[in-house]
Each structure stands twice: as structure tokens, then as C-alpha cells.
Protein backbone atom coordinates (compact mmCIF):
# COMPACT_ATOMS: atom_id res chain seq x y z
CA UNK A 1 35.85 -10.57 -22.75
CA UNK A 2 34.63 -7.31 -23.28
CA UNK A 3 34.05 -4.94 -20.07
CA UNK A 4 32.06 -2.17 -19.77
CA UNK A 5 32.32 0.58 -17.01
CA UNK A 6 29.26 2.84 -15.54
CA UNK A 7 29.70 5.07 -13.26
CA UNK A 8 29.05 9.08 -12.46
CA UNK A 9 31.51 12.31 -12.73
CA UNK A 10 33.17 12.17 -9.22
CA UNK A 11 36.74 12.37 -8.51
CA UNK A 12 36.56 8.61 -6.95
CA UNK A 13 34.06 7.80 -10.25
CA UNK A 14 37.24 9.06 -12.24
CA UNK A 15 39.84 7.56 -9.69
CA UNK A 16 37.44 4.11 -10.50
CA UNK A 17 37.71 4.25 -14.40
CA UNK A 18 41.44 4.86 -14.39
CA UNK A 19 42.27 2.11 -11.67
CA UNK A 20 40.05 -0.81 -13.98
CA UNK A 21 41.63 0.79 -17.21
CA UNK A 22 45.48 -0.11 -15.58
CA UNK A 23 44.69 -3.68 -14.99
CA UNK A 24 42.03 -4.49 -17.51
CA UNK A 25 41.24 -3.47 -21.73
CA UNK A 26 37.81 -1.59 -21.11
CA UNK A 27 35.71 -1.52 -24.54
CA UNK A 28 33.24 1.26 -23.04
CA UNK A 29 33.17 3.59 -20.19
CA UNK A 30 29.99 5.62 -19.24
CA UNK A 31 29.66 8.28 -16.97
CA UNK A 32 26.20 9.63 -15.65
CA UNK A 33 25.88 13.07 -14.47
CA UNK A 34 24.30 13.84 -10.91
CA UNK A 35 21.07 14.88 -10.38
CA UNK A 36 20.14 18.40 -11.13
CA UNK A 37 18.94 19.98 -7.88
CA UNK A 38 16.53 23.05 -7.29
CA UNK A 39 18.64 25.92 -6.95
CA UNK A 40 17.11 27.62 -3.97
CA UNK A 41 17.09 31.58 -3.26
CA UNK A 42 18.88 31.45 -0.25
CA UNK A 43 17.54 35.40 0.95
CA UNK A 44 14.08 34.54 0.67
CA UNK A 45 14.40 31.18 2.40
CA UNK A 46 15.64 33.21 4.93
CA UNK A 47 13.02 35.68 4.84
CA UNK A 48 10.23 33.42 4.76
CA UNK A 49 11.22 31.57 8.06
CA UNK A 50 13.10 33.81 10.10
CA UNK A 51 9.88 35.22 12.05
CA UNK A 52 8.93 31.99 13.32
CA UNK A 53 10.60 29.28 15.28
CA UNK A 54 10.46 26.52 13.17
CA UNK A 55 11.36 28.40 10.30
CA UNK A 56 14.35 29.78 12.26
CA UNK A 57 15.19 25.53 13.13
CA UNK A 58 14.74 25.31 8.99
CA UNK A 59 17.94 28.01 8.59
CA UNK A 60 20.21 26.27 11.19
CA UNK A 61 19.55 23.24 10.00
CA UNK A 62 20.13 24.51 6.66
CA UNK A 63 23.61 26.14 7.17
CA UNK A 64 24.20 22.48 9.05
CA UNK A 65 23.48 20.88 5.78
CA UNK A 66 25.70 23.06 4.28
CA UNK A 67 28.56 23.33 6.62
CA UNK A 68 28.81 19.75 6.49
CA UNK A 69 28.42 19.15 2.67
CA UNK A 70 30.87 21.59 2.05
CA UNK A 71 34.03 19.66 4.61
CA UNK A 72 32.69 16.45 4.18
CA UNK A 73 32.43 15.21 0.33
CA UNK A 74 35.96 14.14 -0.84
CA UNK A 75 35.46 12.23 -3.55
CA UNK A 76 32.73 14.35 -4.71
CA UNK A 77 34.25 17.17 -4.50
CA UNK A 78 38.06 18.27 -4.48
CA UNK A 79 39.60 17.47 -1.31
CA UNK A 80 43.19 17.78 -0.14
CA UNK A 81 43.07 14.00 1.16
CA UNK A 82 42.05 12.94 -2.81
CA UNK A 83 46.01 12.30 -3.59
CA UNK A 84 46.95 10.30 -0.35
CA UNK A 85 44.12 7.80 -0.62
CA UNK A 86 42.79 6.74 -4.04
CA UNK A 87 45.09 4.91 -5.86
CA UNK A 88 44.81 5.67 -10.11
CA UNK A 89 44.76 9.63 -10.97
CA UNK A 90 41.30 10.95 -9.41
CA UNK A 91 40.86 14.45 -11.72
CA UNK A 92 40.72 13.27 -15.08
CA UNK A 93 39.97 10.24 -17.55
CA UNK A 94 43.16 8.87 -18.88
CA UNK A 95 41.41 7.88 -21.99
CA UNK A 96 42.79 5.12 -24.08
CA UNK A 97 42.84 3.77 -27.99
CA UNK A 98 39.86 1.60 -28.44
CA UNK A 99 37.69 2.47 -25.80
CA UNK A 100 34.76 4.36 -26.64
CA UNK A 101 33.77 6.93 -23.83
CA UNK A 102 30.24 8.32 -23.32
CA UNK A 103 29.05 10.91 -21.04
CA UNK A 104 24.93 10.50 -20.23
CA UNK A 105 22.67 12.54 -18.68
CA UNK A 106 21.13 11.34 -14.95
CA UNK A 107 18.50 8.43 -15.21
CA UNK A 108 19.35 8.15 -19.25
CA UNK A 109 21.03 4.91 -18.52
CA UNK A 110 17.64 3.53 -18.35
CA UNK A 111 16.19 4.56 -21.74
CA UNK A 112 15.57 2.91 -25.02
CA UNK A 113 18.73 4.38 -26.64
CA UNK A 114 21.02 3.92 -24.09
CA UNK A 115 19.76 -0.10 -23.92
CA UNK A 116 20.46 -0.22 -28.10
CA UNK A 117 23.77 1.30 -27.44
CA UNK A 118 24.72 -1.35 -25.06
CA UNK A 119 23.30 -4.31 -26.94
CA UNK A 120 25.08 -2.74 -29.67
CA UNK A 121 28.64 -2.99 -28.21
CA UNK A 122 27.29 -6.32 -26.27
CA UNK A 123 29.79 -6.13 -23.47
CA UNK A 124 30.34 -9.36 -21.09
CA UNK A 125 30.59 -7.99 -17.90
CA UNK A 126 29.52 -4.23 -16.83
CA UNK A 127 31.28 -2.70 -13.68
CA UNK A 128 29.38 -0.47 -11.77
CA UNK A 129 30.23 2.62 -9.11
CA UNK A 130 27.60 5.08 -7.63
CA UNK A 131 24.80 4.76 -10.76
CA UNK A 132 21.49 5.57 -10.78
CA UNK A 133 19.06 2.33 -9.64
CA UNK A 134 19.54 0.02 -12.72
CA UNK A 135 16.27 -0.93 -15.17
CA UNK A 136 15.91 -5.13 -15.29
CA UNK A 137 16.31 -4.48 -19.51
CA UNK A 138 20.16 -2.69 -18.87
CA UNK A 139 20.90 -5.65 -15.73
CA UNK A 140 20.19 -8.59 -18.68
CA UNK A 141 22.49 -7.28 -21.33
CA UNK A 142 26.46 -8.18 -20.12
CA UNK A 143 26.47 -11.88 -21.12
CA UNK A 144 28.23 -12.77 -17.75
CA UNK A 145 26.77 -10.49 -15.41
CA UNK A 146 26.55 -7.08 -14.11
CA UNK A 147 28.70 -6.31 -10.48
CA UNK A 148 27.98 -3.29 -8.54
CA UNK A 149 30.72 -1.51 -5.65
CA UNK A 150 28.71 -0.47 -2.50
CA UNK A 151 30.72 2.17 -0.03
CA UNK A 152 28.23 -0.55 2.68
CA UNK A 153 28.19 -4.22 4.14
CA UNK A 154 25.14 -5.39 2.28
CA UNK A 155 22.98 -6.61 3.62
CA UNK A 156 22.97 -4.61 7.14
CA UNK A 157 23.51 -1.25 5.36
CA UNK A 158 21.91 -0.85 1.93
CA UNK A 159 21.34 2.34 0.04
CA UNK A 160 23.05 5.95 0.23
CA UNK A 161 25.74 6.88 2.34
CA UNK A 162 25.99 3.49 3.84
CA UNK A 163 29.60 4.10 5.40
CA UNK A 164 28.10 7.44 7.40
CA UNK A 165 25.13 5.78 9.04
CA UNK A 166 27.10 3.22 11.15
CA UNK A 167 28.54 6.08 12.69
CA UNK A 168 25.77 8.02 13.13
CA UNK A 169 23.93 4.40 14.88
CA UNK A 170 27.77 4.31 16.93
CA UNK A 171 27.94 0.54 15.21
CA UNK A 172 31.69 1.00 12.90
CA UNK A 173 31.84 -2.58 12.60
CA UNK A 174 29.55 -2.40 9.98
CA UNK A 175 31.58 0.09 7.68
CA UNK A 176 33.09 -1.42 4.86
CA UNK A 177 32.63 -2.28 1.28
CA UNK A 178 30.99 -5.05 -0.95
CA UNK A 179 31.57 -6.19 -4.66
CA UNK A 180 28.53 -7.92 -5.39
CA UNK A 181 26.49 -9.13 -8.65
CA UNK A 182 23.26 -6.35 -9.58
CA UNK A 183 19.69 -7.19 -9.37
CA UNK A 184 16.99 -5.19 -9.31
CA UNK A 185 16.64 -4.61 -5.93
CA UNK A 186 18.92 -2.18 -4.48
CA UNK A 187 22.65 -3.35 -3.08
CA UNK A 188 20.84 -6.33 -2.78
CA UNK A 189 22.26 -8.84 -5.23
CA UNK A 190 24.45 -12.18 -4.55
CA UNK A 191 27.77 -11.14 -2.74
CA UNK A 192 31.21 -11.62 -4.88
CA UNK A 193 33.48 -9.66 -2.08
CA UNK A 194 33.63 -7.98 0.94
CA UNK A 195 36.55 -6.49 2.98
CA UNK A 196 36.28 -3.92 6.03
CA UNK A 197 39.50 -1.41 5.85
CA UNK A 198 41.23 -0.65 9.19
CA UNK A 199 40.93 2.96 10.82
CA UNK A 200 42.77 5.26 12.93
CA UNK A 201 41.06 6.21 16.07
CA UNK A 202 41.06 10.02 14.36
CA UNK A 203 39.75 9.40 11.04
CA UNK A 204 37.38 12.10 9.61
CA UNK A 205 34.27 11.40 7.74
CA UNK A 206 36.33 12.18 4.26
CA UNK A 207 39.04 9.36 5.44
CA UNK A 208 36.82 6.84 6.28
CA UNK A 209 34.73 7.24 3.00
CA UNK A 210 38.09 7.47 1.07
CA UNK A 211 39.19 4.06 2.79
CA UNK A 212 36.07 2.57 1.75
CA UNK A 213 36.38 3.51 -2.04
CA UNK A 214 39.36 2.46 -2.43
CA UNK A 215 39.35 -1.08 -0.83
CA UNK A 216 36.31 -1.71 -2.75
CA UNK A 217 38.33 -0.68 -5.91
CA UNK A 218 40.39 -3.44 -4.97
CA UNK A 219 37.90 -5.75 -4.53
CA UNK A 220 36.11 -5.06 -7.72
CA UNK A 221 39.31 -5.92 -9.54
CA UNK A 222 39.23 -9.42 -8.37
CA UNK A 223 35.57 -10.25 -9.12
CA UNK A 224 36.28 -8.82 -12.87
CA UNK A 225 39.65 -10.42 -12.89
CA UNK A 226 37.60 -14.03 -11.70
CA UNK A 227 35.02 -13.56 -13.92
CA UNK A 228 36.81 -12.83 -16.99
CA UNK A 229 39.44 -16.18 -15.88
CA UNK A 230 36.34 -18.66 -15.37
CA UNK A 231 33.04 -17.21 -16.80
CA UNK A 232 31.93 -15.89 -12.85
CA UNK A 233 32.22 -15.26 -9.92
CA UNK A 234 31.82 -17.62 -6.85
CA UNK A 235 29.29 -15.37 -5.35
CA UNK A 236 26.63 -15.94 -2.57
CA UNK A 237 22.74 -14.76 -1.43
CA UNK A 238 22.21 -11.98 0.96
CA UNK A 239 20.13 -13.12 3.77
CA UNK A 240 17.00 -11.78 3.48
CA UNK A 241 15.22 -9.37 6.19
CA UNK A 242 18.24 -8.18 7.28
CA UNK A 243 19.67 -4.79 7.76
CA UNK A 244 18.72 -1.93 6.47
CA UNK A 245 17.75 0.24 3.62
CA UNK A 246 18.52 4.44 3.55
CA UNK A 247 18.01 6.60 0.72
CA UNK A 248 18.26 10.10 0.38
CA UNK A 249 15.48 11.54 2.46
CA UNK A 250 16.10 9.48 5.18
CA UNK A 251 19.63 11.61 5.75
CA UNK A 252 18.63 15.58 7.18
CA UNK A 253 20.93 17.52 9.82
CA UNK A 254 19.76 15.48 13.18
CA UNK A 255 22.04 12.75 11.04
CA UNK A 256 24.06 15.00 10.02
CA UNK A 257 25.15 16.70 13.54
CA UNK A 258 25.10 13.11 15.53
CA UNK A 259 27.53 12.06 12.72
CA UNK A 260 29.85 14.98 13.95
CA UNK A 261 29.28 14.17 17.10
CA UNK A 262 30.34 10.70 17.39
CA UNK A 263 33.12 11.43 15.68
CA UNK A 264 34.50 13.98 17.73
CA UNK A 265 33.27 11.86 20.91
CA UNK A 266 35.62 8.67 19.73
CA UNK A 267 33.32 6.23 18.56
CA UNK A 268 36.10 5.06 15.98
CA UNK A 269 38.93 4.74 18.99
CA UNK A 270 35.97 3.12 21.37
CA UNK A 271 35.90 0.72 18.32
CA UNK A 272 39.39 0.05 17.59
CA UNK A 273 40.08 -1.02 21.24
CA UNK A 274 37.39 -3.98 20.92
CA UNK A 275 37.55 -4.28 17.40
CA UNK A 276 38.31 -7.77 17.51
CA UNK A 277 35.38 -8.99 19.46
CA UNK A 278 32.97 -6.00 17.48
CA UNK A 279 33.99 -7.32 13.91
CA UNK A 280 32.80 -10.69 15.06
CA UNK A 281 29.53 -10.60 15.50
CA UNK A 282 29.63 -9.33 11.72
CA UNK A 283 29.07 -12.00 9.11
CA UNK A 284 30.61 -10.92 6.43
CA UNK A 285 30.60 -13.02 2.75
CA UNK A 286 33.48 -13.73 0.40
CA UNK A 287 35.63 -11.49 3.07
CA UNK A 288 39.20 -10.21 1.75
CA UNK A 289 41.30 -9.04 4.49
CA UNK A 290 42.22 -5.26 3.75
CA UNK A 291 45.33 -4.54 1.53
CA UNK A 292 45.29 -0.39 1.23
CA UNK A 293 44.63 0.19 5.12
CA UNK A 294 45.84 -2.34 7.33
């Protein structure tokens, strides 16, 4: 079977490729590059709101953003913790003979080209990690299906940082991760795997997203390594109206600071000393029990 990889430019993204190249012979790899974002001025932001109060809420909030961006992204940026949690070389692509690798600007996965370049190499099974939202045309071409790693419990948390928001809602029952087949919806397709990694009552933000990535590597290893030993996966509908759906305006500093402030106030140890009852009333589909962080 041929397998195909897409996926962005992260350190995990890299940590990904590597970790499906030691197990499995990948005939393509693809990375996406991020988003471009507006470079602002950051004087004459300051200028322009400083004289008024809700311009002066605009700058904290801003240096917020910021401040937490810059100690919170491991994975997405270079972080100290990158070497005791991910599990195949994070900060570069051991490239190997026969693979062909491909780097692609953001939202190009959708075009024409890019959809005659994968018809072209007419892989059987594409994995996917952290893409942009996926055109119905790319989803139809792996003969045996396209599966997708969510940092989230689909359905209850769908969309962008779906391992931060059940902290900032004080629910950590529902961090975890799911392997699951794509569909044009978003983190919404029929569930393969899902496995919820254990945490220390003083795990950071950058430890619990770490734990997340790297279980989920795991998982997405056995749906390829099921799919390319019987055709598919066993895999299973999401109930429908059920959780719910963030994307990236939907996260600002008031998440941003309650995130912080859970944290600091013990809403992982709170959970740990229940955890048992807590994880119950989450039903969770094709669950592995963690092997990484037990």
C-alpha cells in the first residue's frame, strides 16, 4: 500500500513524519506552511490606543497574547520539553530513498495542481496532522481512505486548540486525542482511535499538549498499521449535536488568562483525585489505554 503523509512545518509536524517513516515505507510526504500573518507596527498600535481606555485594554491584552504565545507553543516552536516528550527526532526530516518530499504553500493543498500531483502518485491511505480544512476532491483520492490526528476528543471538542479549551471550561476529562477517518466537516469524521494520556497534577500547558501529540502519534500508527493489514479500519460515527466547535477567533486573552489561571489554581490535581469517576461520564470510541504517559 502506498501512504502518503500531510502535515505542516512544526517541530511535532516533523516529530510526526519521522515517527510514521520508522514503522512504515512512506511514498510521499507533504508539508504545508502556516499562514502568513499581518505583521503589525507594534509603536503605532500603541500610539493609536494608549489615550483611551479601551485602547489601553487592546495593549494588555495584546502583550497577554504575546506573553503567552511566546511560553506556551512547544511543538510550534522550540521548546526545552521537545526532547523529553516526542518520540522520533522533532528538528528535522530524516528523509529517505524513495520517498518524494514536497513542501506547499498554506491552502495550496486544495488546488488543481496539488489534486493532479496526488492522483498522480495515487497513494492508498493519506495521514494527516494539523492541515489546512481538506477540499472533498483531495478527501476522495487515497483509495482506502484519508485519517486525520486531532490534539481533541471529537466530538465534544472539535476545531483549534482543542486540548487548551477543556482547561480553560475546568472540564480535563475531555483532553485527549482521536485518530479518526476525514470528511468534510471538520474533526468530524467516523472515529478509528481514541486514548486520553495521564497527567501530573503540575503539568504546564506545553506538557499537556506534548502528551497529547504524542499519544495520538501512537494511535495513528495503529489505524495505518490496520488499514494497510485488512483494507480499513473498524471505525465508528460521531454522534451528532454534540460538543463543540472552536476555531481561531473564538480564542483572545480572556481564554488565554483563565487558561493560566486554572492551571496555576489546580484544576489538573482537582482532576486527578476524581479522575476515575470524571473520565466516566466520557464516552469515548475505539479507546486505547495510554502507552507514553501512564
Amino acid at each position: 500500500m502506498k501512504i502518503a503523509i500531510l502535515t505542516r512545518t512544526g517541530f511535532h509536524h516533523t516529530s510526526f513524519i519521522n515517527r510514521l517513516q520508522e514503522k512504515f515505507e512512506i511514498a510521499c510526504v507533504v508539508r504545508e506552511a502556516y499562514p502568513v500573518t499581518r505583521r503589525v507596527n507594534r509603536f503605532q498600535f500603541f500610539l493609536k490606543n494608549i489615550l483611551s481606555q479601551k485602547g489601553r485594554q487592546a495593549i494588555k491584552d495584546d502583550l497577554c497574547l504575546r506573553d503567552f504565545h511566546g511560553k506556551f507553543s512547544a511543538g510550534f516552536r522550540y521548546h526545552r520539553m521537545l526532547k523529553d516528550f516526542l518520540k522520533a527526532p522533532f528538528d528535522i526530516v530524516v528523509e529517505r530513498p524513495g520517498t518524494k518530499y514536497f513542501n506547499v504553500k498554506c491552502g495550496d493543498i486544495n488546488s488543481s495542481d496539488f489534486a493532479s500531483l496526488l492522483k498522480g502518485l495515487g497513494p492508498d491511505v493519506i495521514a494527516v496532522l494539523g492541515s489546512s480544512v481538506i477540499s472533498p476532491e483531495i478527501i476522495s483520492i487515497p483509495l482506502s481512505g484519508m485519517i486525520n490526528l486531532h490534539s481533541g476528543l471529537s466530538p465534544y471538542y472539535r476545531g483549534t486548540w482543542s486540548y487548551g479549551w477543556p482547561i480553560v471550561n475546568s472540564e480535563p476529562e475531555y483532553i485527549g486525542a482521536t485518530v479518526h477517518y476525514v470528511d468534510p466537516g471538520i474533526d468530524s469524521g467516523d472515529i478509528i482511535y481514541q486514548t486520553r494520556p495521564a497527567f501530573d497534577d503540575k503539568d504546564d500547558l506545553n506538557a499537556i499538549f506534548l502528551k497529547v501529540i504524542s499519544e495520538g502519534i501512537e494511535l495513528a500508527l495503529d489505524a495505518i498499521a490496520e488499514i494497510t493489514g485488512k483494507g480499513a479500519a473498524a471505525s465508528f460515527k460521531q454522534p451528532e449535536r454534540t460538543g463543540k466547535l472552536y476555531g481561531l477567533s473564538d480564542f483572545n486573552a480572556d481564554a488565554a488568562r483563565r487558561c493560566i489561571f486554572n492551571l496555576e489554581e489546580g484544576v489538573i490535581g482537582r482532576y486527578n483525585a476524581v479522575k476515575q469517576a470524571a473520565d466516566a461520564r466520557v464516552s469515548l470510541i475505539g479507546y486505547i489505554a495510554p502507552r507514553l504517559f501512564r
